[in-house]
Protein backbone atom coordinates (compact mmCIF):
# COMPACT_ATOMS: atom_id res chain seq x y z
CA UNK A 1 0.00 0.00 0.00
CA UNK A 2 1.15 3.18 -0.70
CA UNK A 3 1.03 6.58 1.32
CA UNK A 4 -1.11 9.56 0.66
CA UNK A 5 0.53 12.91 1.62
CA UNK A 6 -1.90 15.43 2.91
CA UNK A 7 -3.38 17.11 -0.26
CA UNK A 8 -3.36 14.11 -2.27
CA UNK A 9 -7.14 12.62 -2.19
CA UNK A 10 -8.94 9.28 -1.89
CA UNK A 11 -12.98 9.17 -1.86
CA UNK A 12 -14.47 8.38 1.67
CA UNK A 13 -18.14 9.30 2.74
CA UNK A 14 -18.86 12.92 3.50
CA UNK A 15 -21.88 14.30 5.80
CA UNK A 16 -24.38 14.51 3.92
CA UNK A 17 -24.69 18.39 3.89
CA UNK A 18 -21.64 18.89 2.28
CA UNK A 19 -21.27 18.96 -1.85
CA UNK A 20 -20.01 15.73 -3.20
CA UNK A 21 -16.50 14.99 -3.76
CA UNK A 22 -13.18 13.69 -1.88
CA UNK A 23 -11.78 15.34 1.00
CA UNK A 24 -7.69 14.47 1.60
CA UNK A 25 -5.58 14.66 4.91
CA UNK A 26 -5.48 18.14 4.39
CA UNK A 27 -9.12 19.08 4.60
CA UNK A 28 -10.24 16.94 7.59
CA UNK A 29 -7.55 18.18 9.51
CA UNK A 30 -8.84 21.25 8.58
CA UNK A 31 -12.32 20.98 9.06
CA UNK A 32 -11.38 19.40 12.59
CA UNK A 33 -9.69 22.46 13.57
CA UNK A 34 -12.26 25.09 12.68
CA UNK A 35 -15.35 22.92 14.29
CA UNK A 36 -13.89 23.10 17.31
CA UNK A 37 -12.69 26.25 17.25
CA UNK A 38 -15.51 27.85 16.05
CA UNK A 39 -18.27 25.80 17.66
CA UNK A 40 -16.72 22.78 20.55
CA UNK A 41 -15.00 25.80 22.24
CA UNK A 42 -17.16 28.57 22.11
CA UNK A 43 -20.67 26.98 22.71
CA UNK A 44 -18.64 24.89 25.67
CA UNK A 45 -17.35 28.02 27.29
CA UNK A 46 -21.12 29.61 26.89
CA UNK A 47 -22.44 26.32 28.64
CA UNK A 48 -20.06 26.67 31.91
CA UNK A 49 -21.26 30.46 32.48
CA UNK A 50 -24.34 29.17 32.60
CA UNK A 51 -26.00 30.14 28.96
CA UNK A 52 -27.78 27.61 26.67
CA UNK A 53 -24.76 28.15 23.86
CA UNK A 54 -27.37 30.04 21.56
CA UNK A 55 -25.64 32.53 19.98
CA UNK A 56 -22.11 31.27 20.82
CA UNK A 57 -22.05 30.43 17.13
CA UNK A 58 -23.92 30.77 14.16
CA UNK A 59 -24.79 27.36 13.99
CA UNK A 60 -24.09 23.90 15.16
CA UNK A 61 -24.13 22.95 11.69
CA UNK A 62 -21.00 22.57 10.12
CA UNK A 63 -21.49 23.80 6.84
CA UNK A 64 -21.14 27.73 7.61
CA UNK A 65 -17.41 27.72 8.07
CA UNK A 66 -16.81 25.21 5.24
CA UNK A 67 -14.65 28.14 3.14
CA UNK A 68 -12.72 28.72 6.20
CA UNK A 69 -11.49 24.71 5.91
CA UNK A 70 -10.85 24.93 2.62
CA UNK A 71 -8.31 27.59 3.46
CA UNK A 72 -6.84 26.51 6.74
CA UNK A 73 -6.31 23.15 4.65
CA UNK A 74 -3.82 25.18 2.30
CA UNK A 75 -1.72 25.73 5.35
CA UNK A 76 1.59 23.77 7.05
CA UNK A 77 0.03 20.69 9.08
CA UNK A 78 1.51 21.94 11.58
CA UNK A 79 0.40 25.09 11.99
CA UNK A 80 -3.08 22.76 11.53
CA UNK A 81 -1.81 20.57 14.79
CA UNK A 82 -1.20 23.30 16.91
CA UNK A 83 -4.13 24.99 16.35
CA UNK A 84 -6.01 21.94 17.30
CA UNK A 85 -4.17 21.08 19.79
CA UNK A 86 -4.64 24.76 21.57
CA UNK A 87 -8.21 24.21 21.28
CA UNK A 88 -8.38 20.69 22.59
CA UNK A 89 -6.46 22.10 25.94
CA UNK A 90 -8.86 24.82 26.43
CA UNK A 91 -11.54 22.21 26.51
CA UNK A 92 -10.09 20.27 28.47
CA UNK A 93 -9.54 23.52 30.99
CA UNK A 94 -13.63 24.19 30.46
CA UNK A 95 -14.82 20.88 31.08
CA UNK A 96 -12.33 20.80 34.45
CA UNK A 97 -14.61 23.61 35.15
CA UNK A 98 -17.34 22.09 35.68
CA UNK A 99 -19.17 20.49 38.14
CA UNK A 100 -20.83 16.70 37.79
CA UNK A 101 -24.44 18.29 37.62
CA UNK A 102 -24.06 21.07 35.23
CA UNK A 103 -21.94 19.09 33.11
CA UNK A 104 -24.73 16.66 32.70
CA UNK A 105 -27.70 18.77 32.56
CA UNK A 106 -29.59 19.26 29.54
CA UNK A 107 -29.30 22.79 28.39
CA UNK A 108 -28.76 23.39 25.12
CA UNK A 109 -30.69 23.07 22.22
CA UNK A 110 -28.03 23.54 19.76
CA UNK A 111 -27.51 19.80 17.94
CA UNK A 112 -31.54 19.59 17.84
CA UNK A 113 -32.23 17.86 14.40
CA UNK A 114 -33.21 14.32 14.44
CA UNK A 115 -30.09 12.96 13.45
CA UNK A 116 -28.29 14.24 17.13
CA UNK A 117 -31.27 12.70 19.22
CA UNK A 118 -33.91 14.70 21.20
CA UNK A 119 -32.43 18.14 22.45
CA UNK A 120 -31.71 19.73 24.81
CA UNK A 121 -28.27 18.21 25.53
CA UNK A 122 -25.68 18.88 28.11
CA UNK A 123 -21.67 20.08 27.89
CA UNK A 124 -20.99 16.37 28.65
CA UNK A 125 -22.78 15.66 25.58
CA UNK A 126 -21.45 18.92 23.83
CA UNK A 127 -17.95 17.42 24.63
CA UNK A 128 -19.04 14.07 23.41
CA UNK A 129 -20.21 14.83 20.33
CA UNK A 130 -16.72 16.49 19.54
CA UNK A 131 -15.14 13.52 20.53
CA UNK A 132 -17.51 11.37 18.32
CA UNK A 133 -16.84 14.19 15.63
CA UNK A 134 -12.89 13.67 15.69
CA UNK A 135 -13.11 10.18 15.78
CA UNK A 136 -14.90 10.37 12.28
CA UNK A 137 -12.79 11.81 11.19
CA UNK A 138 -9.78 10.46 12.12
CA UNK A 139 -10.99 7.58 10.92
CA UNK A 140 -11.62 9.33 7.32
CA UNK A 141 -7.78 10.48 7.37
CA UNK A 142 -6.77 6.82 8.99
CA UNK A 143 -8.55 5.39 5.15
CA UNK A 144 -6.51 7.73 3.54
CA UNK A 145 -3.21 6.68 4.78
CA UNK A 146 -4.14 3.16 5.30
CA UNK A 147 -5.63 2.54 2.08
CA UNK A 148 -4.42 4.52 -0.46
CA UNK A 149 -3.64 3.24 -3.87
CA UNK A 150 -0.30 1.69 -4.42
């Protein structure tokens, strides 16, 4: 098997909001890095003041900061790592700051289509969900290294 570098592509399944086509290493990276920027981190931080997250972000949805992937995913991978990795430690500092019953209760009705299950849901879920989120995909960039065409 050969190896992919991180703008070279291979198809994998996409959410189904997003236009069709292949994403590479690049542009999950990428996409990984704005979400939680732009939506983990904020609505989290919201949640432990003790808002419902509304208006942390435009949208739990990830299709509003699509363009802003595309262009992070021009950048070094590194620059890419660190930026998640500063976001992943400020989580972690939020969700240190909570207590066991705020952390679980159900507050927020951001995530409230079908597809996430009944809202509201809580900052445990919240940081969840991200988890669940960066395990997809990891998984995506995991096929692309893995599997790539020889």
């Amino acid at each position: 098997m050969g190896y992919l570098g991180p703008t070279e592509t291979l198809s994998h399944d996409q959410p189904d909001f997003y236009a069709p086509g292949e994403w590479n290493v690049a542009m999950n990276l990428a996409h990984l890095v704005v979400y939680e920027e732009r939506i983990a981190v904020p609505v989290l931080e919201a949640l432990v003041t003790g808002s419902d997250g509304v208006g942390a972000t435009p949208s739990s949805r990830e299709d509003w900061f699509f363009n802003d992937a595309v262009a992070l995913s021009r950048d070094e991978v590194g620059v890419m790592v660190e930026r998640l990795r500063k976001a992943r430690v400020r989580q972690i500092e939020i969700v240190e700051a909570y207590d066991a019953e705020r952390f679980n209760g159900a507050v927020t009705p951001l995530w409230s289509s079908g597809r996430h299950g009944a809202a509201p849901h809580s900052a445990g879920w919240v940081a969840t969900k991200t988890f669940q989120h960066t395990w997809e995909h990891g998984n995506a960039i995991l096929r692309l290294v893995l599997f790539a065409p020889t």
